[in-house]
N, C-alpha and C. Protein backbone atom coordinates (compact mmCIF):
# COMPACT_ATOMS: atom_id res chain seq x y z
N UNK A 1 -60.23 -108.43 -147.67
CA UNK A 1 -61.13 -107.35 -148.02
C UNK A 1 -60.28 -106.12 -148.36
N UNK A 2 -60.20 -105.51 -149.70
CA UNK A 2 -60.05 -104.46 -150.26
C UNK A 2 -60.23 -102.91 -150.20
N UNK A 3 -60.05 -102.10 -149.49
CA UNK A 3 -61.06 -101.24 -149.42
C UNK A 3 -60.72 -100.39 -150.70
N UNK A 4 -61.52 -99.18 -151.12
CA UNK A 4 -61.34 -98.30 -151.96
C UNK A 4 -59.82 -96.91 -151.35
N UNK A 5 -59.84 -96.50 -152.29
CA UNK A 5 -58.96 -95.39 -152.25
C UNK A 5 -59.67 -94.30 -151.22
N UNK A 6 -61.00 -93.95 -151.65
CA UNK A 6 -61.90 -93.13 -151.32
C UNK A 6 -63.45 -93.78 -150.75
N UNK A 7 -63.67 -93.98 -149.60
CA UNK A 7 -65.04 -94.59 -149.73
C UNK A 7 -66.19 -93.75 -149.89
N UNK A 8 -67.08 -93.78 -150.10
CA UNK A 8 -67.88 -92.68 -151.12
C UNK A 8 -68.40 -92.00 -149.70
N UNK A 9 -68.26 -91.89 -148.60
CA UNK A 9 -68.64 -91.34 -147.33
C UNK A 9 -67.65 -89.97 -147.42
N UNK A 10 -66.14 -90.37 -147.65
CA UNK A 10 -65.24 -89.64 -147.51
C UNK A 10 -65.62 -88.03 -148.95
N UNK A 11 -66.45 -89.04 -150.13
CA UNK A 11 -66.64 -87.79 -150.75
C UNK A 11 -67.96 -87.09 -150.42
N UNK A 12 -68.82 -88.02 -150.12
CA UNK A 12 -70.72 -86.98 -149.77
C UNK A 12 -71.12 -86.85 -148.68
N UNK A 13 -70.08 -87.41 -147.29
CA UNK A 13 -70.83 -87.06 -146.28
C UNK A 13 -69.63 -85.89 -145.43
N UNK A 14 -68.11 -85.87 -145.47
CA UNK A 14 -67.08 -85.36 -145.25
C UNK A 14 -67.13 -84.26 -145.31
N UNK A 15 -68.02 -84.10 -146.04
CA UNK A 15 -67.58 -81.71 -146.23
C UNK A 15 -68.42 -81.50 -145.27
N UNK A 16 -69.84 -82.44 -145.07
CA UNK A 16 -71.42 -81.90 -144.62
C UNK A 16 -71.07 -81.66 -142.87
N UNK A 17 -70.05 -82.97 -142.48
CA UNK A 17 -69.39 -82.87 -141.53
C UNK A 17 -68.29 -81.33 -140.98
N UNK A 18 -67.58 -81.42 -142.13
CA UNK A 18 -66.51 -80.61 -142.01
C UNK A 18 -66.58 -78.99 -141.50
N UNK A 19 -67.81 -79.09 -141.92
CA UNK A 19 -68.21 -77.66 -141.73
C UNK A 19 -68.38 -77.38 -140.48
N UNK A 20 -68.84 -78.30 -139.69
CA UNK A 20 -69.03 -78.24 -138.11
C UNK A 20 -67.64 -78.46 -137.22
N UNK A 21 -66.95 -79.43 -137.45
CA UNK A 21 -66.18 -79.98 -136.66
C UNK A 21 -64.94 -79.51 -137.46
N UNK A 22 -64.81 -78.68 -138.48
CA UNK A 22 -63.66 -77.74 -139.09
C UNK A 22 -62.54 -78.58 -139.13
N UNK A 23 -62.35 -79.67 -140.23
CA UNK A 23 -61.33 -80.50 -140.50
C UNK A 23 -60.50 -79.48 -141.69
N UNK A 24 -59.49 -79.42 -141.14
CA UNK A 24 -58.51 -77.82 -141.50
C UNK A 24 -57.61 -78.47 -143.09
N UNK A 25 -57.91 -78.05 -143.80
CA UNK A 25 -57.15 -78.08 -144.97
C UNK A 25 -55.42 -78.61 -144.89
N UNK A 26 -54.99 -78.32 -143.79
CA UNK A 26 -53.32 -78.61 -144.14
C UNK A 26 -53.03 -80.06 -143.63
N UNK A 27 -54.31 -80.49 -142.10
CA UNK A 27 -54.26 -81.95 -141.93
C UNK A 27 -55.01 -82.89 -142.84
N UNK A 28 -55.81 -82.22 -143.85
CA UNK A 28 -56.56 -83.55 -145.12
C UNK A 28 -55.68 -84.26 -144.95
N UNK A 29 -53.75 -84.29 -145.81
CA UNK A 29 -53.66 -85.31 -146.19
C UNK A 29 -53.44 -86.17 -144.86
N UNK A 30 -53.69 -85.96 -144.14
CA UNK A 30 -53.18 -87.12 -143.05
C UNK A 30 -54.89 -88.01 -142.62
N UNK A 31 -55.98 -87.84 -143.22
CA UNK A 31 -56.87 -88.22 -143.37
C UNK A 31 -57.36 -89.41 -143.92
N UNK A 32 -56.92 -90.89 -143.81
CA UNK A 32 -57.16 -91.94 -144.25
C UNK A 32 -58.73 -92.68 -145.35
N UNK A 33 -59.34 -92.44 -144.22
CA UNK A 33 -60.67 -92.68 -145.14
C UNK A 33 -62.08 -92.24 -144.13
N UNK A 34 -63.15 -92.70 -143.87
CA UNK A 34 -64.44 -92.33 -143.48
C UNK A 34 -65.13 -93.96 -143.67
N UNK A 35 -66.06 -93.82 -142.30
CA UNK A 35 -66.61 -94.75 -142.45
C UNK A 35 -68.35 -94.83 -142.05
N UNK A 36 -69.26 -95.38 -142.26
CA UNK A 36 -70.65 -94.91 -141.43
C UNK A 36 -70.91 -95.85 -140.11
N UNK A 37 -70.29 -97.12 -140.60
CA UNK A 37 -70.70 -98.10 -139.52
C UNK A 37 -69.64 -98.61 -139.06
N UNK A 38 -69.78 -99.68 -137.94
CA UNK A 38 -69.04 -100.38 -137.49
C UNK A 38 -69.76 -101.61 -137.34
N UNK A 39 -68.56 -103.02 -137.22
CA UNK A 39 -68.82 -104.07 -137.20
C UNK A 39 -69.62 -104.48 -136.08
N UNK A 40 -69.35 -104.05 -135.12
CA UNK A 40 -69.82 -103.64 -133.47
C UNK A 40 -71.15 -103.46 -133.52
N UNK A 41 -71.87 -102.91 -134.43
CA UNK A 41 -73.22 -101.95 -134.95
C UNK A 41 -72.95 -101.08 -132.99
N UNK A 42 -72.25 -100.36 -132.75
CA UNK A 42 -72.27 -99.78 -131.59
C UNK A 42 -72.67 -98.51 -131.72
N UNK A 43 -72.55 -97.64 -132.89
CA UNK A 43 -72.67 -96.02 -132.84
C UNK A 43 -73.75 -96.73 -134.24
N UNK A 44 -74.97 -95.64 -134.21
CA UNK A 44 -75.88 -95.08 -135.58
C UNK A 44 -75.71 -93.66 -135.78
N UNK A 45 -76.03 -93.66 -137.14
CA UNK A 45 -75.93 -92.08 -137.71
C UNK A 45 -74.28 -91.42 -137.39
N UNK A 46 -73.47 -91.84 -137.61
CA UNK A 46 -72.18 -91.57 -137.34
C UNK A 46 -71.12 -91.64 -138.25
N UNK A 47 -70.14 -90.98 -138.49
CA UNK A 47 -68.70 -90.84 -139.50
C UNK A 47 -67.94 -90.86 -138.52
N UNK A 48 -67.32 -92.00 -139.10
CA UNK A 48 -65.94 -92.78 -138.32
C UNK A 48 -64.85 -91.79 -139.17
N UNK A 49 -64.05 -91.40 -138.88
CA UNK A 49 -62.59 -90.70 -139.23
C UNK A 49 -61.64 -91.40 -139.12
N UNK A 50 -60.60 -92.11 -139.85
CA UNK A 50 -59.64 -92.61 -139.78
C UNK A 50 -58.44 -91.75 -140.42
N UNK A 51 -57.67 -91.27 -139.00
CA UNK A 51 -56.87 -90.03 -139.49
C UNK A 51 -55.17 -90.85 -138.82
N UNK A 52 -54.42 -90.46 -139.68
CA UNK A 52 -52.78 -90.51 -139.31
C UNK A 52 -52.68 -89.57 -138.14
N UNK A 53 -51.58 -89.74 -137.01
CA UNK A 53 -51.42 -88.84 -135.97
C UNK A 53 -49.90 -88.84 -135.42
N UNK A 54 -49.57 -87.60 -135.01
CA UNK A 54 -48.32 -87.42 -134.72
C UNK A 54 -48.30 -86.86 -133.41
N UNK A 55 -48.22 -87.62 -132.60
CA UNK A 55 -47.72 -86.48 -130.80
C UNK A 55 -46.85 -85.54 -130.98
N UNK A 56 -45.73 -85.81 -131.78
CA UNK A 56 -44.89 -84.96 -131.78
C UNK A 56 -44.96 -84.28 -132.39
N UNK A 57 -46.07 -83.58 -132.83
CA UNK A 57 -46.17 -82.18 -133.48
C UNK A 57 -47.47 -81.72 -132.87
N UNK A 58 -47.18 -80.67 -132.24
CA UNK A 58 -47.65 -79.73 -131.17
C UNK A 58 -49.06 -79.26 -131.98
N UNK A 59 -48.82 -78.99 -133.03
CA UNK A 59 -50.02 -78.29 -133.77
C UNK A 59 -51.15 -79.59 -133.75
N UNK A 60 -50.72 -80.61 -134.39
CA UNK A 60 -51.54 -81.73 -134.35
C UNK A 60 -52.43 -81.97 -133.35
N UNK A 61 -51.36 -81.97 -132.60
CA UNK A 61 -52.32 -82.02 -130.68
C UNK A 61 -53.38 -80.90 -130.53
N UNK A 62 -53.22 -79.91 -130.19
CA UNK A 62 -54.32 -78.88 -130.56
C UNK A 62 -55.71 -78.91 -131.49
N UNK A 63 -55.55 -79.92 -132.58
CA UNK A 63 -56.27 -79.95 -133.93
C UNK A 63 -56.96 -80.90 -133.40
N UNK A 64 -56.15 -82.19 -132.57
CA UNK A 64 -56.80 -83.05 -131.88
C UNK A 64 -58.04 -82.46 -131.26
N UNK A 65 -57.46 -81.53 -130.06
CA UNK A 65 -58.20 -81.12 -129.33
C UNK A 65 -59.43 -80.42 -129.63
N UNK A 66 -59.35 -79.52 -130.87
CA UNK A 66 -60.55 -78.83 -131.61
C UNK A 66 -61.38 -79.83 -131.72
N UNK A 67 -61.07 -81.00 -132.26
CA UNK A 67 -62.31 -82.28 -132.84
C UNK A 67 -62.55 -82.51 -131.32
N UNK A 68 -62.21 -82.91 -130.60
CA UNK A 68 -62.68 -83.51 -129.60
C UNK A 68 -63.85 -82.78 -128.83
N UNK A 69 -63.23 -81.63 -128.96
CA UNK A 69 -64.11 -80.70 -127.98
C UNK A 69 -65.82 -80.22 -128.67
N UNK A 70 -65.11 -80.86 -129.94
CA UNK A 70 -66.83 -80.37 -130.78
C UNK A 70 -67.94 -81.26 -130.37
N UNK A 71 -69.36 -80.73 -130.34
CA UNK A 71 -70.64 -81.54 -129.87
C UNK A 71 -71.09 -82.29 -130.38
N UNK A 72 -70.40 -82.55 -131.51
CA UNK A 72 -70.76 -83.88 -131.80
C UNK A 72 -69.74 -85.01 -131.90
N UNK A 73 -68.90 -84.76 -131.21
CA UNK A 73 -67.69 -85.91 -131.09
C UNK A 73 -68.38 -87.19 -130.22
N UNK A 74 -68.14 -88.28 -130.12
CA UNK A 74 -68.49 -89.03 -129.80
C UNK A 74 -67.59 -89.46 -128.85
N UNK A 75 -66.52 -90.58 -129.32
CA UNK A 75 -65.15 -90.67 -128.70
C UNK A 75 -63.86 -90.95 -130.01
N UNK A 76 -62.80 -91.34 -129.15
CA UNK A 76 -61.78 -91.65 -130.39
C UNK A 76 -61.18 -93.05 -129.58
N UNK A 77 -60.66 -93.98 -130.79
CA UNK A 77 -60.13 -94.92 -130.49
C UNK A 77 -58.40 -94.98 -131.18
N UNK A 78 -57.34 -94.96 -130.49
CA UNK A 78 -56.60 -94.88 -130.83
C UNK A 78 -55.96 -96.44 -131.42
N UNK A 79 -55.63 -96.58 -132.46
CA UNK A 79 -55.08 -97.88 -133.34
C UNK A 79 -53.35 -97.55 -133.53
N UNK A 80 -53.12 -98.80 -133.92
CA UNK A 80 -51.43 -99.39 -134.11
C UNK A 80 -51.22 -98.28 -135.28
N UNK A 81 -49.60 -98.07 -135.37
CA UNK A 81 -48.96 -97.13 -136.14
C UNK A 81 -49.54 -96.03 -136.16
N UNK A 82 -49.73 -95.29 -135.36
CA UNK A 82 -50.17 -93.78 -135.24
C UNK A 82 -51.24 -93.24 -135.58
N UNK A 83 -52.51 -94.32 -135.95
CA UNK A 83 -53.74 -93.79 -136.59
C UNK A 83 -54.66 -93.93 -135.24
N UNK A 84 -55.54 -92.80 -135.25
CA UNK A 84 -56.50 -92.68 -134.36
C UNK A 84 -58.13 -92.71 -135.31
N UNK A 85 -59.07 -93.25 -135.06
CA UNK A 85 -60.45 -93.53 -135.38
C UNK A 85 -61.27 -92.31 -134.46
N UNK A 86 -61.67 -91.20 -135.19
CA UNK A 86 -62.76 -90.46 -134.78
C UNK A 86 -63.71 -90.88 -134.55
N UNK A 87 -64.61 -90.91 -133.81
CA UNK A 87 -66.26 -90.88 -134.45
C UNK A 87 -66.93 -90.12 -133.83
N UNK A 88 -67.97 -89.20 -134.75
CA UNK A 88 -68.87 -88.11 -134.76
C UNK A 88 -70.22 -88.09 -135.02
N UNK A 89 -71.39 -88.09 -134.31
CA UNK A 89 -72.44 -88.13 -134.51
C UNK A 89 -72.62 -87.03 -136.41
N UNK A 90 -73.08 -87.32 -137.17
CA UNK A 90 -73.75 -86.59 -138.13
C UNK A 90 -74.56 -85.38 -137.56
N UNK A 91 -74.57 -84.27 -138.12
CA UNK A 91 -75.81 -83.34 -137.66
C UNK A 91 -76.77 -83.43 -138.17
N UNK A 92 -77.77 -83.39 -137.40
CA UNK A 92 -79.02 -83.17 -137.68
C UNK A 92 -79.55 -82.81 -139.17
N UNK A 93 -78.91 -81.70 -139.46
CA UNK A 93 -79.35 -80.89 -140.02
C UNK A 93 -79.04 -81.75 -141.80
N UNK A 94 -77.96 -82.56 -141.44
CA UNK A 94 -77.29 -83.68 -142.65
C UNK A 94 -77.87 -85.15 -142.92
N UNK A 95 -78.80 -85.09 -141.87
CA UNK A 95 -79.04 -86.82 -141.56
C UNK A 95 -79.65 -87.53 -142.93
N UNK A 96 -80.57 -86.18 -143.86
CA UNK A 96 -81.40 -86.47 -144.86
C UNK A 96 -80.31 -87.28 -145.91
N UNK A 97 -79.20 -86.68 -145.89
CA UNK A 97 -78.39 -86.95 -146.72
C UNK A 97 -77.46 -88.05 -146.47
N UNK A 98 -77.15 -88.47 -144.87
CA UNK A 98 -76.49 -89.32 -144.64
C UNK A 98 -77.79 -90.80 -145.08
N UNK A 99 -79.04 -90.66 -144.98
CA UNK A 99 -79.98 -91.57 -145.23
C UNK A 99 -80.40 -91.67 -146.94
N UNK A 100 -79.93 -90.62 -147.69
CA UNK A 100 -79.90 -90.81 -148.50
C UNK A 100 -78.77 -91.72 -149.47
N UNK A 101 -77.14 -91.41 -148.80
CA UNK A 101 -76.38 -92.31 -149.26
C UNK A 101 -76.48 -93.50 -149.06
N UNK A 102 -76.83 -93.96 -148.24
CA UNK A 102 -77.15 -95.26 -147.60
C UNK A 102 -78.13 -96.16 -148.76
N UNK A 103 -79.12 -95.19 -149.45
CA UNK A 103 -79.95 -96.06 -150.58
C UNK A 103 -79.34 -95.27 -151.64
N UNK A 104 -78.30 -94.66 -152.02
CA UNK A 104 -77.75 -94.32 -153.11
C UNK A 104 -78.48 -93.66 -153.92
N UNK A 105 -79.35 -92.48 -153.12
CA UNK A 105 -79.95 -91.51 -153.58
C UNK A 105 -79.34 -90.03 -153.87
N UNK A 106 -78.25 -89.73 -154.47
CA UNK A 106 -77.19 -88.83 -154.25
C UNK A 106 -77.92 -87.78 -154.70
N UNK A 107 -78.72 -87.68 -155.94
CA UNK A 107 -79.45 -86.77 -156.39
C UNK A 107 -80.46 -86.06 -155.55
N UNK A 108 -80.69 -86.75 -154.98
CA UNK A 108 -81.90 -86.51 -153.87
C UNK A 108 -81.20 -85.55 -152.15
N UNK A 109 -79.91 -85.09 -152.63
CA UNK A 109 -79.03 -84.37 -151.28
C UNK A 109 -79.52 -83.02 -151.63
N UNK A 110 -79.82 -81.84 -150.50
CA UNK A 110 -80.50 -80.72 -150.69
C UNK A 110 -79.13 -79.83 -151.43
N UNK A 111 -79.71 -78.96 -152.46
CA UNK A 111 -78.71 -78.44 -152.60
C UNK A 111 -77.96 -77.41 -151.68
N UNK A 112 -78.20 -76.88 -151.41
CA UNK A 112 -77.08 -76.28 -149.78
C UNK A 112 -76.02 -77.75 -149.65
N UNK A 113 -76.45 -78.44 -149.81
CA UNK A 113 -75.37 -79.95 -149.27
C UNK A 113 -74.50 -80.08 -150.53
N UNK A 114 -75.19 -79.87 -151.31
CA UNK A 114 -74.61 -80.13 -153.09
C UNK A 114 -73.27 -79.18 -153.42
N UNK A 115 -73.69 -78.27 -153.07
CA UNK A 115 -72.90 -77.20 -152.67
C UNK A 115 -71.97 -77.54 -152.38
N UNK A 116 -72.11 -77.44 -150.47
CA UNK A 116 -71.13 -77.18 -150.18
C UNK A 116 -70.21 -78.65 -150.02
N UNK A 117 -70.33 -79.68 -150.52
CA UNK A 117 -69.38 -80.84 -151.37
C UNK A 117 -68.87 -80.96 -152.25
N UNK A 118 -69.14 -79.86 -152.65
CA UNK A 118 -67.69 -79.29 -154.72
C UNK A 118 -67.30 -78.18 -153.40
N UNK A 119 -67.52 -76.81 -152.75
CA UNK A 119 -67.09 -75.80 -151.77
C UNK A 119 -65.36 -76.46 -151.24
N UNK A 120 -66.23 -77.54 -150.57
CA UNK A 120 -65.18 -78.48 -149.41
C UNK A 120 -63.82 -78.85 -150.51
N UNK A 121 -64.23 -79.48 -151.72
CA UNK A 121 -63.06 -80.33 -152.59
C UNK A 121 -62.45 -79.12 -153.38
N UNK A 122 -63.19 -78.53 -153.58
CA UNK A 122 -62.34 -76.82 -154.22
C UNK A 122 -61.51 -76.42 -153.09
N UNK A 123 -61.77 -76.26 -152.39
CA UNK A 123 -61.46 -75.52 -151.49
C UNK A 123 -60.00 -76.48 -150.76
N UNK A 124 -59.73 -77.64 -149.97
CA UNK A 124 -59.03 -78.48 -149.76
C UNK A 124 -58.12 -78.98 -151.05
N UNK A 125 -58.87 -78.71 -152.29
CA UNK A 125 -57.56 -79.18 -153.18
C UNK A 125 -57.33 -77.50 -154.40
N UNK A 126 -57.69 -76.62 -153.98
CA UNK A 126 -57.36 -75.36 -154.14
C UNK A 126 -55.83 -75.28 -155.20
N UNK A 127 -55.87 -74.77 -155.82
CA UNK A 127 -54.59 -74.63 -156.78
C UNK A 127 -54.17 -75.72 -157.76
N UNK A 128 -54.78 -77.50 -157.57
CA UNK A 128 -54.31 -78.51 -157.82
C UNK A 128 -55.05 -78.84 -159.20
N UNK A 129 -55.00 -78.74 -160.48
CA UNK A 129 -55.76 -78.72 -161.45
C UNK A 129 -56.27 -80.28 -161.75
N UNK A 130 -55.54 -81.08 -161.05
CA UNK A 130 -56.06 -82.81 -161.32
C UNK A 130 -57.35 -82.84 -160.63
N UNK A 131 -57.65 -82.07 -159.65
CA UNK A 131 -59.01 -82.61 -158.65
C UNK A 131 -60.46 -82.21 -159.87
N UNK A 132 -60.12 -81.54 -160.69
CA UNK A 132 -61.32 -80.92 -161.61
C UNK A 132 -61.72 -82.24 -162.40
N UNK A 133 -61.16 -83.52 -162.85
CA UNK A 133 -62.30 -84.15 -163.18
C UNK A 133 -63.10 -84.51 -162.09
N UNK A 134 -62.40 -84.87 -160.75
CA UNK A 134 -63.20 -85.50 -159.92
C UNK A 134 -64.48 -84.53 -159.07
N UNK A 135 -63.84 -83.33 -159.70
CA UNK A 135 -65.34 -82.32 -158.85
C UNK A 135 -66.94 -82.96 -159.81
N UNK A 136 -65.85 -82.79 -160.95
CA UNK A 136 -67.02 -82.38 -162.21
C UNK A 136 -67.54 -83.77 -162.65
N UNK A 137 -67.14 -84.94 -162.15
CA UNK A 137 -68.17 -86.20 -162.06
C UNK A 137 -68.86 -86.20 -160.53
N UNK A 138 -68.19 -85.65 -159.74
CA UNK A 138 -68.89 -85.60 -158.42
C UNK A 138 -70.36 -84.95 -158.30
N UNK A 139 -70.06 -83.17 -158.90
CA UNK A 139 -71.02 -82.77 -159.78
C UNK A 139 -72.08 -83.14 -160.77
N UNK A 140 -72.22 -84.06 -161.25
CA UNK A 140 -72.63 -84.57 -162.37
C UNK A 140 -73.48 -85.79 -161.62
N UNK A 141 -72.75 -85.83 -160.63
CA UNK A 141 -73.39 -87.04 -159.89
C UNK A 141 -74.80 -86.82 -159.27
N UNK A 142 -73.89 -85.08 -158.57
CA UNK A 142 -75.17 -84.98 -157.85
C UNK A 142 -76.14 -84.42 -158.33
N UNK A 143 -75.96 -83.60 -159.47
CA UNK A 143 -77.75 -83.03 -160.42
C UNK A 143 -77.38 -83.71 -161.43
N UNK A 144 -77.36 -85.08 -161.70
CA UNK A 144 -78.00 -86.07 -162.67
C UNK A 144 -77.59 -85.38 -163.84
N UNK A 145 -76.60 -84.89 -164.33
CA UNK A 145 -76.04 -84.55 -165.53
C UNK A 145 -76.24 -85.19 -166.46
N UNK A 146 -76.87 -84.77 -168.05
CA UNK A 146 -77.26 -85.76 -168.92
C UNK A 146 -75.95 -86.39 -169.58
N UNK A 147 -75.09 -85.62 -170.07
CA UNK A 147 -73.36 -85.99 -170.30
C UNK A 147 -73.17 -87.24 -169.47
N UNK A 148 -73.09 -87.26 -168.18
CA UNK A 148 -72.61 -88.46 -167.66
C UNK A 148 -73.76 -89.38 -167.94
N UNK A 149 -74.83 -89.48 -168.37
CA UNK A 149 -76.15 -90.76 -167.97
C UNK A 149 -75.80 -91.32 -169.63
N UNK A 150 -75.70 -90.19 -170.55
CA UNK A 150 -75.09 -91.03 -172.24
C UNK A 150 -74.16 -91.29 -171.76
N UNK A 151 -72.89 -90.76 -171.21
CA UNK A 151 -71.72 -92.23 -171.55
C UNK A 151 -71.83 -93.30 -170.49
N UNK A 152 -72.62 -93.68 -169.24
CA UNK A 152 -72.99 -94.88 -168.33
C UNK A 152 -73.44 -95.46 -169.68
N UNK A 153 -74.93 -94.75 -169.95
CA UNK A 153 -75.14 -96.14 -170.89
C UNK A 153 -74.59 -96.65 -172.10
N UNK A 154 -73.68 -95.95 -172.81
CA UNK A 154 -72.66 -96.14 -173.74
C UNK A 154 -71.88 -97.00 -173.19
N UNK A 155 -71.30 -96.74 -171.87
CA UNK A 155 -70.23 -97.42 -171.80
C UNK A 155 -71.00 -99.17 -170.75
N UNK A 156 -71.73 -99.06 -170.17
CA UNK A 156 -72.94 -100.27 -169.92
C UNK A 156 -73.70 -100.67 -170.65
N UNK A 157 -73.78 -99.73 -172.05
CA UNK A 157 -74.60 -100.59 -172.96
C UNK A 157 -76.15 -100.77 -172.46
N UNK A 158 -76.71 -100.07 -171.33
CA UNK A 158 -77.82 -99.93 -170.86
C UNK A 158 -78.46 -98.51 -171.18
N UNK A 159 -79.86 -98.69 -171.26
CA UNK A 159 -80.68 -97.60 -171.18
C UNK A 159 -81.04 -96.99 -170.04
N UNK A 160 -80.44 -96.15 -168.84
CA UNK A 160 -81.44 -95.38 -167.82
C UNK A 160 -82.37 -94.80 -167.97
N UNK A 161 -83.26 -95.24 -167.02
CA UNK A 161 -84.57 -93.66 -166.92
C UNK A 161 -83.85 -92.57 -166.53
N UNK A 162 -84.78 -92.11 -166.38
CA UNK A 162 -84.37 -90.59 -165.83
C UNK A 162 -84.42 -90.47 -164.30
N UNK A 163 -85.07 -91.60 -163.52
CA UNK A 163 -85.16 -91.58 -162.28
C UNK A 163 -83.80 -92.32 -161.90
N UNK A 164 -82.79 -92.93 -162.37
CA UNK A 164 -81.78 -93.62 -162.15
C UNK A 164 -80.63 -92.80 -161.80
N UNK A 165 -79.95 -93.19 -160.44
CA UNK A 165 -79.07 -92.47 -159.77
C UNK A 165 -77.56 -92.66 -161.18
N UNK A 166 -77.22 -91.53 -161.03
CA UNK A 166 -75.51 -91.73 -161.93
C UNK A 166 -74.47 -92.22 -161.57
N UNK A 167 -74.33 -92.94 -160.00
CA UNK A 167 -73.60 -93.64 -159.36
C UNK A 167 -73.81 -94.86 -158.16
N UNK A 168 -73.47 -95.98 -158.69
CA UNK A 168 -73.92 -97.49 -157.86
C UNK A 168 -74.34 -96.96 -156.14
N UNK A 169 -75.16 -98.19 -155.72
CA UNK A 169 -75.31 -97.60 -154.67
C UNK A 169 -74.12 -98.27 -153.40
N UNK A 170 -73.99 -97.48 -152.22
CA UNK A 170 -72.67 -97.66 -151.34
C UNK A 170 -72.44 -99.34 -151.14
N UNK A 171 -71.29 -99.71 -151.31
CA UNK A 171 -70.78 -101.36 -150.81
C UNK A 171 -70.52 -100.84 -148.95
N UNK A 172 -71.90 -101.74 -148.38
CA UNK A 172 -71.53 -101.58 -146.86
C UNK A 172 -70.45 -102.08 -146.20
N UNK A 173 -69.47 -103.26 -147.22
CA UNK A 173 -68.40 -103.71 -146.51
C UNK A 173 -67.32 -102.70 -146.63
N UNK A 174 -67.59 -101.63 -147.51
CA UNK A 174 -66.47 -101.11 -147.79
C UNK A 174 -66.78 -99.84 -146.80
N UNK A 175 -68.10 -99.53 -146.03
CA UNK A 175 -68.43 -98.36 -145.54
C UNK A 175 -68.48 -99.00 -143.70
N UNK A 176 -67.69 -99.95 -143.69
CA UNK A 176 -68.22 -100.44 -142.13
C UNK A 176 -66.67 -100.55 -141.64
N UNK A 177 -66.09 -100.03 -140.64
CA UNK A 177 -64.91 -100.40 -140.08
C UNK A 177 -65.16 -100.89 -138.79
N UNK A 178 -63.83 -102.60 -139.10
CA UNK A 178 -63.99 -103.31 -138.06
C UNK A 178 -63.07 -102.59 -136.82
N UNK A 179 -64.31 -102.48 -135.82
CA UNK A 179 -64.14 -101.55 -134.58
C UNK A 179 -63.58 -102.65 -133.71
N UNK A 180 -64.44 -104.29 -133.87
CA UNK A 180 -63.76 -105.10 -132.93
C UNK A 180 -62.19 -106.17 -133.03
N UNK A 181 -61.89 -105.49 -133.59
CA UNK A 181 -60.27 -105.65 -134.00
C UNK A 181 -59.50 -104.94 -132.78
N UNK A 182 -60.33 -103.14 -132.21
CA UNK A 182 -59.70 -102.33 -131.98
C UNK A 182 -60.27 -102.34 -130.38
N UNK A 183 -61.29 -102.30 -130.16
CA UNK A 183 -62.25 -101.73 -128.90
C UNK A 183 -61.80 -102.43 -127.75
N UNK A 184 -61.28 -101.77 -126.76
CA UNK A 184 -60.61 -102.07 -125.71
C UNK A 184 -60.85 -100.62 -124.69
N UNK A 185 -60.81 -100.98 -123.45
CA UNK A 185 -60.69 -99.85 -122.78
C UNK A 185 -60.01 -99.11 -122.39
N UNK A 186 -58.40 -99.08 -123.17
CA UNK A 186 -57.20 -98.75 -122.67
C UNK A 186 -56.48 -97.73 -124.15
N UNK A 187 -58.10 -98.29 -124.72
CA UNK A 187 -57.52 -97.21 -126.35
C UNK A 187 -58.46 -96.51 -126.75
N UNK A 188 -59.21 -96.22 -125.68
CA UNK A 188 -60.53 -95.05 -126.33
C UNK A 188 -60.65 -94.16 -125.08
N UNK A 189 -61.46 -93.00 -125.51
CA UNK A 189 -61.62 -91.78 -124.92
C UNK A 189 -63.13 -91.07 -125.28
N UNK A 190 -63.72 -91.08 -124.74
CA UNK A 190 -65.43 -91.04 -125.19
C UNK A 190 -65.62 -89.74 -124.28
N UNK A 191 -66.54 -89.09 -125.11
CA UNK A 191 -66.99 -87.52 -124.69
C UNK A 191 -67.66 -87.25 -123.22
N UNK A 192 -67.25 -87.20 -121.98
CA UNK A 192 -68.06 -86.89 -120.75
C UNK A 192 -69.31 -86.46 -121.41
């Protein structure tokens, strides 16, 4: 099994998160991917974090500690070669949208959410002029841009309605990380 570069969690549900639990711009790149489920089906409504980790950098530890201490942390499972697995309940206030990716309703995310998911990728890739196609199909994604729906069907050779999302809907194998590979009681730490 393959996964993507980016699983589409890491681009529409990651900022909605970020905003709460303040995933700091200088640790992104040590940020692996995002996940909603697990094989386990043990946590619902949840973003798994699969982040690189270093003990030996003091700052890291601290950054640790910020996520942990936030209310919606769940627990963390620590994995082989230095990667630790977050997981964070979704807020409330996001769930519309976490239930919306799930049926690949992207258009259908409130805009306040729309927002602040170009905010988050501006902002984290700040100065870097390559991230601008990927805002501006991200964009396009999410208010149904007519530009992108002519070249889908140009380049699919299909006709969309107008009710048709501008991007496939999520592959759950690619959005589920196998937890029971990892889950042991000697490598997790769950929120009192």
């Amino acid at each position: 099994m393959s996964k993507p570069r980016f699983n589409t969690s890491k681009t529409f549900l990651l900022p909605l998160l970020s905003e709460i639990i303040g995933i700091k711009r200088e640790y992104f790149k040590y940020l692996k991917n995002t996940y909603m489920f697990d094989d386990m089906d043990l946590h619902k409504n949840c973003l798994y974090i699969l982040h690189d980790f270093s003990f030996k950098n003091p700052e890291f530890t601290n950054y640790e500690h910020q996520l942990i201490k936030n209310e919606l942390f769940v627990e963390l499972i620590d994995l082989e070669d230095d990667k630790v697995l977050y997981i964070f309940k979704m807020p409330e206030e996001y769930l519309h949208e976490y239930n919306c990716l799930i049926k690949g309703n992207y258009s259908s995310f409130g805009t306040d959410a729309k927002e602040m998911i170009l905010s988050f990728f501006s902002h984290i890739y700040e100065g870097n002029l390559n991230i601008v196609p990927f805002l501006l199909k991200t964009k396009q994604i999410l208010f149904k841009d007519k530009l992108l729906k002519k070249k889908l069907e140009e380049d699919l050779k299909v006709k969309l309605s107008d009710d048709d999302e501008l991007k496939s809907i999520i592959n759950i194998e690619d959005e589920t990380f196998e937890l029971s590979k990892y889950k042991n009681k000697d490598n997790m730490i769950k929120k009192n």
